[in-house]
C-alpha atoms as a PDB file:
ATOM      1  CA  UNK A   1       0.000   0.000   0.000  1.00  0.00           C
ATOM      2  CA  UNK A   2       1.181   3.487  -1.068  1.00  0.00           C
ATOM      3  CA  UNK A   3       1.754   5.361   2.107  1.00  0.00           C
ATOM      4  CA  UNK A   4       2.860   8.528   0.201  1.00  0.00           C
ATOM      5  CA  UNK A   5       2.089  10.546  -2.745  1.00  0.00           C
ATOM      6  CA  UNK A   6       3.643  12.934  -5.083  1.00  0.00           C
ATOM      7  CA  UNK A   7       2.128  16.503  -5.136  1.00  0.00           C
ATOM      8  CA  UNK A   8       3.102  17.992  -8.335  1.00  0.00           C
ATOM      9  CA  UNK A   9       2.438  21.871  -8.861  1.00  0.00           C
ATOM     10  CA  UNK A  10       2.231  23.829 -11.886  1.00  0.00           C
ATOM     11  CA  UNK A  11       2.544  27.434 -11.667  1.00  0.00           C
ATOM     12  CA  UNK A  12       0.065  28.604 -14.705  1.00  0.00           C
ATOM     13  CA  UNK A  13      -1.047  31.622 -15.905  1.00  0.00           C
ATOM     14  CA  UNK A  14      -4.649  32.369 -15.244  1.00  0.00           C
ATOM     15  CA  UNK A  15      -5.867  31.989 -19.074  1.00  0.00           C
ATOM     16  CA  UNK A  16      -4.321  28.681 -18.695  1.00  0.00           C
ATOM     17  CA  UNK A  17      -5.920  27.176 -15.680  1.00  0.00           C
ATOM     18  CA  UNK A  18      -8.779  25.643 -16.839  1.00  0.00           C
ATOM     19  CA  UNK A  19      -6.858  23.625 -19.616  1.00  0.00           C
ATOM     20  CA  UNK A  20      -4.509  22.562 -17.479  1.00  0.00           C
ATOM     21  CA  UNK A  21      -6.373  21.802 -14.667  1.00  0.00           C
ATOM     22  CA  UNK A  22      -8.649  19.232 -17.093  1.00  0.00           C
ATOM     23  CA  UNK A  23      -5.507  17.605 -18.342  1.00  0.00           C
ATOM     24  CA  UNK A  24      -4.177  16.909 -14.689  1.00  0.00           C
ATOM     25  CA  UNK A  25      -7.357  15.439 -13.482  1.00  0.00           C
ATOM     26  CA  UNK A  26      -7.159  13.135 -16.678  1.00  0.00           C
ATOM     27  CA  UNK A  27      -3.824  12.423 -16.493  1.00  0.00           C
ATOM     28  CA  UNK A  28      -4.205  11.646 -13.070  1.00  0.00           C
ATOM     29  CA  UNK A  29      -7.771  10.559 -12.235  1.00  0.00           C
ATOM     30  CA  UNK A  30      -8.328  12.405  -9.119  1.00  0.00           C
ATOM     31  CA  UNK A  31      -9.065  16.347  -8.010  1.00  0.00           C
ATOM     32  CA  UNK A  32      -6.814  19.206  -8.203  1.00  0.00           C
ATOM     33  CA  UNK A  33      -6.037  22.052  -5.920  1.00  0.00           C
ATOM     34  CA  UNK A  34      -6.299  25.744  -7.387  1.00  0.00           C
ATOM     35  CA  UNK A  35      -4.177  28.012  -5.017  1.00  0.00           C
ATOM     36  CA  UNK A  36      -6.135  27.752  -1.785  1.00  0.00           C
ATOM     37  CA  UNK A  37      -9.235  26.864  -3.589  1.00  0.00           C
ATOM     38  CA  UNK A  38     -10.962  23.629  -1.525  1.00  0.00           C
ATOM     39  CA  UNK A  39     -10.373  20.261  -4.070  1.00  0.00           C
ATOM     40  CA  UNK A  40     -11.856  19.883  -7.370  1.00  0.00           C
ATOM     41  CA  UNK A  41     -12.049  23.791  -7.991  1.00  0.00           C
ATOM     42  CA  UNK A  42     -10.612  24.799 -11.239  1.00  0.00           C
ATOM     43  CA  UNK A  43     -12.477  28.017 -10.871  1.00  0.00           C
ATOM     44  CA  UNK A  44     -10.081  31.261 -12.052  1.00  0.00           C
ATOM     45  CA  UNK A  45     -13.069  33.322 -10.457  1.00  0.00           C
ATOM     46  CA  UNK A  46     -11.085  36.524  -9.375  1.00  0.00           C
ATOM     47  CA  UNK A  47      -7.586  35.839 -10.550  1.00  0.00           C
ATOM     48  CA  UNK A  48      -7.199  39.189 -13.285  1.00  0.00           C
ATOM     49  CA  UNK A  49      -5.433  37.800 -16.604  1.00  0.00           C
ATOM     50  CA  UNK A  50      -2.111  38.652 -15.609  1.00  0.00           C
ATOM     51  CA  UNK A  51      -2.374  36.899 -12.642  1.00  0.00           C
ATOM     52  CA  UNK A  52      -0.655  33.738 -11.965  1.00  0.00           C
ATOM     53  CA  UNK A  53      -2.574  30.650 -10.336  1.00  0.00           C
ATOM     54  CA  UNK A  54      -0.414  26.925  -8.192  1.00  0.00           C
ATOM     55  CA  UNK A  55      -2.143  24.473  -9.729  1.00  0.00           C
ATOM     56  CA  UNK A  56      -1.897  20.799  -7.632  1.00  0.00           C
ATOM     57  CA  UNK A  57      -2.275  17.603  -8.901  1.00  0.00           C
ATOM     58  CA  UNK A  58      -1.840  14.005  -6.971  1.00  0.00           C
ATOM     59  CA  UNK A  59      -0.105  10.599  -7.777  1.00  0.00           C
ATOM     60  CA  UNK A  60       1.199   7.503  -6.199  1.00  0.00           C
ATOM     61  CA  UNK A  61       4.260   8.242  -5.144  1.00  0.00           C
ATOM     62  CA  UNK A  62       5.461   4.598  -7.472  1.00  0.00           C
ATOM     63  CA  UNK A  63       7.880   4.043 -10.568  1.00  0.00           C
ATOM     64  CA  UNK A  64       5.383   5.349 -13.039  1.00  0.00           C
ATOM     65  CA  UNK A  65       5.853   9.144 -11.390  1.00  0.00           C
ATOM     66  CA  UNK A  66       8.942  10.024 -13.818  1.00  0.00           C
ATOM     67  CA  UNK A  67       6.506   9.129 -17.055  1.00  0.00           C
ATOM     68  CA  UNK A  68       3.372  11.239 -15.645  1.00  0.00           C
ATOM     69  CA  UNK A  69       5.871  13.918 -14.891  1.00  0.00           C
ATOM     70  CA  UNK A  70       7.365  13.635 -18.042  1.00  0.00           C
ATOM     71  CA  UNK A  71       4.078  14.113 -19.648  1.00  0.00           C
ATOM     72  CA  UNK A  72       3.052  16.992 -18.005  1.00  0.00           C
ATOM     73  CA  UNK A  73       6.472  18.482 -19.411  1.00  0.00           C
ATOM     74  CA  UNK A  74       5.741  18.082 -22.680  1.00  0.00           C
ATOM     75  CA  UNK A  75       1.931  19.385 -22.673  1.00  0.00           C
ATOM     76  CA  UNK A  76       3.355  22.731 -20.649  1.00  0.00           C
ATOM     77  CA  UNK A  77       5.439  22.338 -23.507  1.00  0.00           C
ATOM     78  CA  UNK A  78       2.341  22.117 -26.179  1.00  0.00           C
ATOM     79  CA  UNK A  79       0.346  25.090 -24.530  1.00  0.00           C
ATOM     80  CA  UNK A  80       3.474  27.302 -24.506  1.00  0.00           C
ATOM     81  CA  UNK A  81       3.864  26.278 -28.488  1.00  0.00           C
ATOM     82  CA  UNK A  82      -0.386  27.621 -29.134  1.00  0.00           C
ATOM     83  CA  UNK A  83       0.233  30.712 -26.719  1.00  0.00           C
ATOM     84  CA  UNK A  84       3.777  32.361 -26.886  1.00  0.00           C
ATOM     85  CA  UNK A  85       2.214  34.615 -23.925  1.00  0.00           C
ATOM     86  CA  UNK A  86       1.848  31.810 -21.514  1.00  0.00           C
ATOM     87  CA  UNK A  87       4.862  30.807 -19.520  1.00  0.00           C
ATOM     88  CA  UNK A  88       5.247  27.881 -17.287  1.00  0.00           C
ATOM     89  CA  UNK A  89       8.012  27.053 -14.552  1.00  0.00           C
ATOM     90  CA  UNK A  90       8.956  23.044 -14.535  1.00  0.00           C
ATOM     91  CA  UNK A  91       6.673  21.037 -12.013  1.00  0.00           C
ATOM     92  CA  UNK A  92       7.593  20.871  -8.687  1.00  0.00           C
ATOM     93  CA  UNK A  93       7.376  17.519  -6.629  1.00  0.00           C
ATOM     94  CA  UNK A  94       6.589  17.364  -3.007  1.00  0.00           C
ATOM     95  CA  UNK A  95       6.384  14.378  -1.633  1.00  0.00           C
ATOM     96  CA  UNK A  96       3.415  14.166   0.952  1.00  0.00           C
ATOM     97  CA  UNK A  97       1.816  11.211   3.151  1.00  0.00           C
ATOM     98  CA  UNK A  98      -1.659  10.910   2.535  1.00  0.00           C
ATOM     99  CA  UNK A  99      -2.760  11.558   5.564  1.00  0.00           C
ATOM    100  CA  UNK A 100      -1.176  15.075   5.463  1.00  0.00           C
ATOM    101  CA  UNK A 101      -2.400  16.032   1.953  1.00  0.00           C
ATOM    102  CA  UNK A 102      -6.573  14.895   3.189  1.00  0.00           C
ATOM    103  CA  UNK A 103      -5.602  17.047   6.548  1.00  0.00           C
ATOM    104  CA  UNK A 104      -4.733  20.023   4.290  1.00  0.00           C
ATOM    105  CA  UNK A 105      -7.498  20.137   2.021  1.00  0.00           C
ATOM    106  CA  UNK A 106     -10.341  18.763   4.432  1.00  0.00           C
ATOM    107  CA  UNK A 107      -9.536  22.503   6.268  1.00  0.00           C
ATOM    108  CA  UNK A 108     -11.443  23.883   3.137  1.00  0.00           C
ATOM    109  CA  UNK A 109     -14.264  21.387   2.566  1.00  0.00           C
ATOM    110  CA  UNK A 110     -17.493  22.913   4.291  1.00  0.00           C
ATOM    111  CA  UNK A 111     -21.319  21.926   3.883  1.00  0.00           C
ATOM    112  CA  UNK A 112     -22.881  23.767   0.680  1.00  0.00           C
ATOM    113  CA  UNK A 113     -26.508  23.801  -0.499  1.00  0.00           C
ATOM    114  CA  UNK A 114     -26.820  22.260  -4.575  1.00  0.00           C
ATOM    115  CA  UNK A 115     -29.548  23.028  -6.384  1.00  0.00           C
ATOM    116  CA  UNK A 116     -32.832  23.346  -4.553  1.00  0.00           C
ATOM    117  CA  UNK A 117     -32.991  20.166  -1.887  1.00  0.00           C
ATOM    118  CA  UNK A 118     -29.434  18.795  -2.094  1.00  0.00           C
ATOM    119  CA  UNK A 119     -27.027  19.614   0.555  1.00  0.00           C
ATOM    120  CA  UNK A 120     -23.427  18.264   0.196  1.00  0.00           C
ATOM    121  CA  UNK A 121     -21.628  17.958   3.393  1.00  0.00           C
ATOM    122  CA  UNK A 122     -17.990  16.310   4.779  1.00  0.00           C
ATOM    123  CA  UNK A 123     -18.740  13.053   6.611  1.00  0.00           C
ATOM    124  CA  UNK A 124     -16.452  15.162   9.239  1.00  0.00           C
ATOM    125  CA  UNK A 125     -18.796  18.500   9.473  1.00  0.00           C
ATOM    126  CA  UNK A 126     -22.101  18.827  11.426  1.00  0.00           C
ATOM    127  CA  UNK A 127     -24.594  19.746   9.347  1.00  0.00           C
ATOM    128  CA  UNK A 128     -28.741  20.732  10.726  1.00  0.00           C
ATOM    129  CA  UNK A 129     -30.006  20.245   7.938  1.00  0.00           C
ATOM    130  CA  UNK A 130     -34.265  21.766   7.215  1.00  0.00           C
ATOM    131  CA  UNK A 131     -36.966  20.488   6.194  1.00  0.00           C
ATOM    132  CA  UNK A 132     -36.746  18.581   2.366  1.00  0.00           C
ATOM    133  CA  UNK A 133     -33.051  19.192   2.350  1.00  0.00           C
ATOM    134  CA  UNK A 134     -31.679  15.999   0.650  1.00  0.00           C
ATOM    135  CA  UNK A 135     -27.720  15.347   2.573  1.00  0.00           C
ATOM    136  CA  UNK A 136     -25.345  13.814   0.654  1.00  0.00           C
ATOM    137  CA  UNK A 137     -22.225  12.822   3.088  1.00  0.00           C
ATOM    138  CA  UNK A 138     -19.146  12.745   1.089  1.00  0.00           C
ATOM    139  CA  UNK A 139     -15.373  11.970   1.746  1.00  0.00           C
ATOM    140  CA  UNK A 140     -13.349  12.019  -1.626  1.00  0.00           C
ATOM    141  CA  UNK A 141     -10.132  10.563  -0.546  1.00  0.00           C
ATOM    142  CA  UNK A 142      -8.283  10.162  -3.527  1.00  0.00           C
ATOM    143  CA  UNK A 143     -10.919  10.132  -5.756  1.00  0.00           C
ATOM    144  CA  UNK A 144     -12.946  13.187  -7.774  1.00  0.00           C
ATOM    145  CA  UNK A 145     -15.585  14.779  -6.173  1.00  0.00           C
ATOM    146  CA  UNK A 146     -16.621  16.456  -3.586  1.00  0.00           C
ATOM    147  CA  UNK A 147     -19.410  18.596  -5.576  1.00  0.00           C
ATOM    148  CA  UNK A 148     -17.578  22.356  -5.498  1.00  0.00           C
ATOM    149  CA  UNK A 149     -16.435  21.552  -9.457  1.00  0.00           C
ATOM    150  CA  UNK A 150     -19.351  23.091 -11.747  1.00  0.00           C
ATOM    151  CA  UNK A 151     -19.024  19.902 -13.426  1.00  0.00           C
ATOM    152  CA  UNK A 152     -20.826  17.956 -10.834  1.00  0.00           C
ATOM    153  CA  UNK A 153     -22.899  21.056  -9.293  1.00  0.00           C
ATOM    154  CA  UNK A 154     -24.165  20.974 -12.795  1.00  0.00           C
ATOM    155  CA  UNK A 155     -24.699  16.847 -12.642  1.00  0.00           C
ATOM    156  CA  UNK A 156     -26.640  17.386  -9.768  1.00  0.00           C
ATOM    157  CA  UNK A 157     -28.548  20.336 -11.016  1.00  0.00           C
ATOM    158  CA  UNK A 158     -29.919  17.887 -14.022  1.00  0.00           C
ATOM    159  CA  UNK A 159     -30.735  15.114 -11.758  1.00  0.00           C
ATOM    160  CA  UNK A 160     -32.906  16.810  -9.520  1.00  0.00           C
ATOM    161  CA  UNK A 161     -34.667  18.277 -12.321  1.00  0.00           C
ATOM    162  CA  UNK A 162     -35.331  15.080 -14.561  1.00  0.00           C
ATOM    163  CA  UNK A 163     -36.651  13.014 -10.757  1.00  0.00           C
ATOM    164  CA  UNK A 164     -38.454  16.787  -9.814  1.00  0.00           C
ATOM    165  CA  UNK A 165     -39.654  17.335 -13.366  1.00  0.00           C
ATOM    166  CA  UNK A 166     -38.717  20.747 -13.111  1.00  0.00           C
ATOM    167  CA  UNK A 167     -36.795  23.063 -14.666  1.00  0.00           C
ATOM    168  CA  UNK A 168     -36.559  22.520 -18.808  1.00  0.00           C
ATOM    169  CA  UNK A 169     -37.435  18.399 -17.546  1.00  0.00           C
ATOM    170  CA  UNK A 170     -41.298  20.339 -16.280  1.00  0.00           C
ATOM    171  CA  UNK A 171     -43.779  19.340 -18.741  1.00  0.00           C
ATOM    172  CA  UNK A 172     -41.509  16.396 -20.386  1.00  0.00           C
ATOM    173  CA  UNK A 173     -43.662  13.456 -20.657  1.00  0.00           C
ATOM    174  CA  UNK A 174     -41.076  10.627 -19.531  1.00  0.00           C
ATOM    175  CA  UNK A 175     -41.413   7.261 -17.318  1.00  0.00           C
ATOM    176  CA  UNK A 176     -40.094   7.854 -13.731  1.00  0.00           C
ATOM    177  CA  UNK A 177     -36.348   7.205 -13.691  1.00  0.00           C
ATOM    178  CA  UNK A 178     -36.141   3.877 -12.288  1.00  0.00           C
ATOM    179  CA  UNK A 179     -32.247   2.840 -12.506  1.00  0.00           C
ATOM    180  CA  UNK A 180     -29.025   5.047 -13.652  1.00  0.00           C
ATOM    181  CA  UNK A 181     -25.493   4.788 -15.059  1.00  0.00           C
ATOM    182  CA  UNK A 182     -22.867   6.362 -12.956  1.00  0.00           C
ATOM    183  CA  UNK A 183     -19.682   6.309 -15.544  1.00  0.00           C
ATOM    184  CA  UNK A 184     -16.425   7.941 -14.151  1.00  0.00           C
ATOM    185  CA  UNK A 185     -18.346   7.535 -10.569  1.00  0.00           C
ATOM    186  CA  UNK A 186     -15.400   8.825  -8.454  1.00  0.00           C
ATOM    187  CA  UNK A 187     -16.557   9.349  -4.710  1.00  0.00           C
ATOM    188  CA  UNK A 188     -19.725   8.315  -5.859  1.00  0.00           C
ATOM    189  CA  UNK A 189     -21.534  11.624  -5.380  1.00  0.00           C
ATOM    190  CA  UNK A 190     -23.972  11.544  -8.289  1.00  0.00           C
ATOM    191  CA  UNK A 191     -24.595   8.339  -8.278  1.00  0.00           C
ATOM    192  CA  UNK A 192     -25.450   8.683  -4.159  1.00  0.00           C
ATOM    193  CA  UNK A 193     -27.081  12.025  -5.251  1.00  0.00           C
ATOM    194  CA  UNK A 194     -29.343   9.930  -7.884  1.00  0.00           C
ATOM    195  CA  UNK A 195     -30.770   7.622  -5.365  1.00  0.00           C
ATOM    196  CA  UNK A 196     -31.169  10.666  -2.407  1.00  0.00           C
ATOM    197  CA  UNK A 197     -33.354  12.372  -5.502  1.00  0.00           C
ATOM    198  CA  UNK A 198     -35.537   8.880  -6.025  1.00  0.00           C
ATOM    199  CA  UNK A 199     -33.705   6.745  -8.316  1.00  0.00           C
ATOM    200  CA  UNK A 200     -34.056   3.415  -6.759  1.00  0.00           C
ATOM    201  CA  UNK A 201     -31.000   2.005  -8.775  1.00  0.00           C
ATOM    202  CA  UNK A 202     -27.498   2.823  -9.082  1.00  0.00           C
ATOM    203  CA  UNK A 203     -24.905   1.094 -11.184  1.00  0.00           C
ATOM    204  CA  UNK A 204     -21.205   2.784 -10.664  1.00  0.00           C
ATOM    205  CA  UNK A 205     -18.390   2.449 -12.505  1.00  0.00           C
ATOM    206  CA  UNK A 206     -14.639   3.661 -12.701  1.00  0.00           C
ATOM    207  CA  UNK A 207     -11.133   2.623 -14.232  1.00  0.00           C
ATOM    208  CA  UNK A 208      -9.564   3.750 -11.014  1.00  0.00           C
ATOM    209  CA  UNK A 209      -9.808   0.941  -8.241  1.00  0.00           C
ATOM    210  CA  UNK A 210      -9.157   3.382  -5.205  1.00  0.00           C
ATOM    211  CA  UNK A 211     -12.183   5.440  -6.683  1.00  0.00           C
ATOM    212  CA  UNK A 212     -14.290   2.545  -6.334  1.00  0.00           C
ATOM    213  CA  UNK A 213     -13.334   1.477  -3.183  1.00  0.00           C
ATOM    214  CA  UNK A 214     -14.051   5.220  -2.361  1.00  0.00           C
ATOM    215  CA  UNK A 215     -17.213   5.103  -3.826  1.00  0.00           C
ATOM    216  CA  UNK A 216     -18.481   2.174  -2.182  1.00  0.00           C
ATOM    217  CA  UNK A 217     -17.463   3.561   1.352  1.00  0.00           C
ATOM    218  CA  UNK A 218     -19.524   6.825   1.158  1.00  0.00           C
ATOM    219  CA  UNK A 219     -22.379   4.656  -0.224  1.00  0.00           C
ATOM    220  CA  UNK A 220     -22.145   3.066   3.083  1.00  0.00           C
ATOM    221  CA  UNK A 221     -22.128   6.232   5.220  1.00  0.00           C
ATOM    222  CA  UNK A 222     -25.467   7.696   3.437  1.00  0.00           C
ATOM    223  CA  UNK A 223     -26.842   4.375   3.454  1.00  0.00           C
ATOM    224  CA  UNK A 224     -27.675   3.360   0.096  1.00  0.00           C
ATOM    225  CA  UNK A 225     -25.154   0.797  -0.305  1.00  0.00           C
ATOM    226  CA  UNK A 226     -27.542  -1.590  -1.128  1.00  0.00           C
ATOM    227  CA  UNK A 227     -29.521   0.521  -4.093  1.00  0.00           C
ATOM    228  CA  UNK A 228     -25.720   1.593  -5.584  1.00  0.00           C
ATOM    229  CA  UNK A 229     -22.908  -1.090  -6.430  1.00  0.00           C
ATOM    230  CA  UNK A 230     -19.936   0.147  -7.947  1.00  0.00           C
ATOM    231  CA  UNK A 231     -17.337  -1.507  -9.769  1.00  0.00           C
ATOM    232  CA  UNK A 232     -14.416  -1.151 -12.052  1.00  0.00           C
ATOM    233  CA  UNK A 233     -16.463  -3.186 -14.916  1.00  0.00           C
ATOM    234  CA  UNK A 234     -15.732  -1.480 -18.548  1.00  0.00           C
ATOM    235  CA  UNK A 235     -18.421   0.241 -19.987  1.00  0.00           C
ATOM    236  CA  UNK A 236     -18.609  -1.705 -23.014  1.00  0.00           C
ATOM    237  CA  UNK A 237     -19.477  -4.954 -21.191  1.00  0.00           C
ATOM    238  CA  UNK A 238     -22.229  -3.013 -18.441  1.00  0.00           C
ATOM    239  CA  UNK A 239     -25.317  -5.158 -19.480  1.00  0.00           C
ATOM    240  CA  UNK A 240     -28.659  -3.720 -19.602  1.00  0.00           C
ATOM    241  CA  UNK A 241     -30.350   0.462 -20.356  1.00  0.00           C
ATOM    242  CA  UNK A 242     -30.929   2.664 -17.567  1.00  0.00           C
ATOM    243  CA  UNK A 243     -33.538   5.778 -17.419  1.00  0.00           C
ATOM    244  CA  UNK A 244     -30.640   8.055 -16.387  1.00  0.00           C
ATOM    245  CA  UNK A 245     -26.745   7.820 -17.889  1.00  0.00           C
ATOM    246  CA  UNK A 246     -24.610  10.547 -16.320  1.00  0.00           C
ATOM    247  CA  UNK A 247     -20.790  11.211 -17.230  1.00  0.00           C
ATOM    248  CA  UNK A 248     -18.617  13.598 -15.881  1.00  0.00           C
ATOM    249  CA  UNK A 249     -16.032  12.901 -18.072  1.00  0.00           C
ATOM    250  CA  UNK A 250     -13.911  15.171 -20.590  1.00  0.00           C
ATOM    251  CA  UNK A 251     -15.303  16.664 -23.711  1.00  0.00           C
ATOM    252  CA  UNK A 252     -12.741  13.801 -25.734  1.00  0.00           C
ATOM    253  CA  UNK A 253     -13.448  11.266 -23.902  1.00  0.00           C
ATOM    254  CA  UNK A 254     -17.168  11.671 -24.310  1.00  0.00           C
ATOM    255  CA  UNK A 255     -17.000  11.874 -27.746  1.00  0.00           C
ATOM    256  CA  UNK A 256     -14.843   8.337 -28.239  1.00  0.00           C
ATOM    257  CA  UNK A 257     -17.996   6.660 -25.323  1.00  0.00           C
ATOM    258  CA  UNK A 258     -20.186   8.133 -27.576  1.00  0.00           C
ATOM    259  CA  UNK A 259     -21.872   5.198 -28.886  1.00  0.00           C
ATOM    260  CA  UNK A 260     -21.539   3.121 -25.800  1.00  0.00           C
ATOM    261  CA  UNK A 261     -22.964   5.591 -23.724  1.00  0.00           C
ATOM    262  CA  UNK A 262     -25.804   6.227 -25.914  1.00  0.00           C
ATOM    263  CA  UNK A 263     -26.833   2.067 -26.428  1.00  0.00           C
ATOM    264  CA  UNK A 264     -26.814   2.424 -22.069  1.00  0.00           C
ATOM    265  CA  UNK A 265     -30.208   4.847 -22.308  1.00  0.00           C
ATOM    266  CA  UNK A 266     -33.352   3.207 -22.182  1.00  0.00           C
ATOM    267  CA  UNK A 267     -36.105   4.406 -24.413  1.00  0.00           C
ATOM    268  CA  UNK A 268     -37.618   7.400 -22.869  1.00  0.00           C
ATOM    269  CA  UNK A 269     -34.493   8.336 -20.373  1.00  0.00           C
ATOM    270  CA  UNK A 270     -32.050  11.172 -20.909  1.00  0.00           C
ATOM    271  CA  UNK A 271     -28.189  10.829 -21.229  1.00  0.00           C
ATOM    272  CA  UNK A 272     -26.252  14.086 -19.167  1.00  0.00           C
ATOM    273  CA  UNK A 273     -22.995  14.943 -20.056  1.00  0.00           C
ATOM    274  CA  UNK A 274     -20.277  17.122 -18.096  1.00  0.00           C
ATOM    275  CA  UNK A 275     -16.806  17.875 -17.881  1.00  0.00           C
ATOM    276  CA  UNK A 276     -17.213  19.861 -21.081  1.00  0.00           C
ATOM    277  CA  UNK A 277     -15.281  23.433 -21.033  1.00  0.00           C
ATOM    278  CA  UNK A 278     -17.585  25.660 -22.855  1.00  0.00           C
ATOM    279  CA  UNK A 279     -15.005  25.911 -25.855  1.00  0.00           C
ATOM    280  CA  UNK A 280     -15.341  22.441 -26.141  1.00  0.00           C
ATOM    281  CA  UNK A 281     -19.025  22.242 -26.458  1.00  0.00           C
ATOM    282  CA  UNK A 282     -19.158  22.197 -30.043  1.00  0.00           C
ATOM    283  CA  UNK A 283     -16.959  19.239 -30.186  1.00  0.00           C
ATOM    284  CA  UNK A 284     -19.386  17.354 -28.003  1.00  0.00           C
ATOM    285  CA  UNK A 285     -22.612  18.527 -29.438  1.00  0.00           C
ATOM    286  CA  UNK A 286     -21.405  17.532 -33.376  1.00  0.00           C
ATOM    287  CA  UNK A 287     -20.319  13.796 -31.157  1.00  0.00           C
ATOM    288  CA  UNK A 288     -23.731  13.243 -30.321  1.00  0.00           C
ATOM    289  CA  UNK A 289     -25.645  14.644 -33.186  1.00  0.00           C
ATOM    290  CA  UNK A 290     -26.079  11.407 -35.002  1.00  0.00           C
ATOM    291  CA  UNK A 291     -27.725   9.113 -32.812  1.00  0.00           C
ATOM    292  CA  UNK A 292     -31.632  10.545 -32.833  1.00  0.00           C
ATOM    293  CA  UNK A 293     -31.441  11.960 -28.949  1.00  0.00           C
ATOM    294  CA  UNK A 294     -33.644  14.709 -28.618  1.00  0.00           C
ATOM    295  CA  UNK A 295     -31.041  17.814 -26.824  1.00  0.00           C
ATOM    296  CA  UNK A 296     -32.238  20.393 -24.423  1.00  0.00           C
ATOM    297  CA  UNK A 297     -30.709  23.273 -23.719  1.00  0.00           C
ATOM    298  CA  UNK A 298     -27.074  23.695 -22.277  1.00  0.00           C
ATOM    299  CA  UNK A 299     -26.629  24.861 -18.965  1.00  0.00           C
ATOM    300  CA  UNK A 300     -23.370  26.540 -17.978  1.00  0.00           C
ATOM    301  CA  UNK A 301     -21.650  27.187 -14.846  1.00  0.00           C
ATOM    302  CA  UNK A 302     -18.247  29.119 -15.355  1.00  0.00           C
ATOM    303  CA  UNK A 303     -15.790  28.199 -18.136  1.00  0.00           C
ATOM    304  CA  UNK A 304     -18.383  24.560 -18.028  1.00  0.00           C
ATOM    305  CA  UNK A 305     -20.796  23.229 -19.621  1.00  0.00           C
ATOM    306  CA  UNK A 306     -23.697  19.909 -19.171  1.00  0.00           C
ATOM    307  CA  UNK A 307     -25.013  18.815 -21.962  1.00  0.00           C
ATOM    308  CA  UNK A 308     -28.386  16.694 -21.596  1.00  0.00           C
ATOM    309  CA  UNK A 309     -30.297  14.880 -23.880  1.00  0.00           C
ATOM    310  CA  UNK A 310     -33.466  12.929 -23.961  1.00  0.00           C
ATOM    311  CA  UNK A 311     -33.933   9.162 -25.967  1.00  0.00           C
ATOM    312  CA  UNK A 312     -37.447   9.227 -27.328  1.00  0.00           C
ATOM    313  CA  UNK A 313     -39.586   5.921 -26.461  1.00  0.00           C
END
């Protein structure tokens, strides 16, 4: 068992955060740390453009850290090559125990209200919550997630609405959602969101085993660990459709799942899609524009996009 991990920061300038920021959480599959932003932020919300942002990422402190750093080289690299103006300083490694790093960051993790009902909340924080609030208790560990990205406030945001019917979902004539596909499930937060909002079916999945095993642990502390399993299955081989597919992903990757992810709707359910930076929503939309989904409109939060679309019956 890894002990220890490598905290690598990049010193970007603000223009750049956002891109880099998406390529460290896919390069390596877990939250980042923006300044003294609380985890998963990649927000540049009050940095002016000259201003210069410490962006964190985290590995396993193992034999395959000189290769991840070694990419992250050469795509500073790449980004310097499109923008002359942008300069970057070589990553610096810090090597951290694990325990210290979820110390640090837990500091800045405090209960915040989602949407209209859903209140995310540390499993370490007191929270009173009122009357209809929905609380989802969440520890990320390792894994992405703890609901401050847009990304997921906007996952969230579309789940309540299509099990409320409310929002652009009032007036939709659909079945109620009855099971839903958690792809890239991380801590597990939408997928323990989806059941809090009435789904009585959860089916998780993620390539990371430590995001699973985080996953399955906060399904345990909200209780729902028998309505959500989670598992490190591939998508291609998840059998069976499901009312509600959600991936918070990145705007590539959702494009290659395309056709995967759309077979996983069932007839009348609706397929949301985050992770998408607003440049990249084009890419995403032209993705999906061949497969006879009916698309509502986008919502945005930031420099992000969700993209949700309904399968006809």
């Amino acid at each position: 068992m890894i002990e220890s991990c490598a905290e690598v920061t990049c010193r970007a300038p603000a223009a750049a955060v956002d891109l880099l920021s998406s390529y460290l959480v896919e390069l390596s599959g877990a939250g980042v740390c923006t300044e003294n932003r609380e985890v998963d932020t990649f927000s540049v919300e009050g940095l002016d453009d000259g201003a210069e942002a410490a962006i964190k990422s985290y590995f396993p402190d193992d034999d395959a850290l000189p290769a991840q750093l070694q990419r992250i080289t050469s795509y500073l690299a790449e980004l310097t090559l499109l923008n002359p103006d942008w300069n970057f300083a070589p990553p610096v490694v810090t090597l951290v125990r694990q325990e210290e790093w979820a110390h640090t960051w837990k500091e800045h993790f405090k209960p915040f209200r989602v949407g209209e009902r859903l209140v995310v909340k540390p499993t370490w924080e007191e929270y009173a919550g009122g009357e209809g609030d929905l609380i989802l208790e969440i520890d990320p560990g390792m894994a992405f997630g703890t609901g401050s990205h847009e990304t997921t406030k906007l996952c969230l945001e579309a789940l309540e609405g299509i099990c409320g019917r409310s929002g652009e979902f009032a007036g939709v004539s659909y079945p109620p959602p009855v099971a839903c596909l958690d792809v890239g499930t991380g801590s597990g937060i939408l997928g323990i969101g989806a059941i809090k909002l009435g789904i009585p079916s959860v089916v998780g999945v993620d390539i990371d085993p430590e995001a699973v095993k985080v996953a399955a642990e906060n399904a345990g502390v909200n209780g729902v660990e028998k309505e959500m399993t989670v598992s490190t299955t591939p998508l291609e081989v998840v059998e069976g459709t499901f009312s509600v597919v959600v991936a918070n992903i990145l705007a590539e990757e959702l494009v290659r799942m395309a056709s995967t992810l759309v077979e996983r709707v069932a007839p009348g359910g609706f397929l949301i899609l985050s992770g998408i930076l607003v440049v990249k929503e084009q890419l995403v939309l032209e993705g999906f524009a061949h497969f006879g989904l009916v698309p509502l409109p986008p919502a945005r939060e930031g420099e992000w996009s969700c993209l949700v679309y309904r399968r006809t019956a």
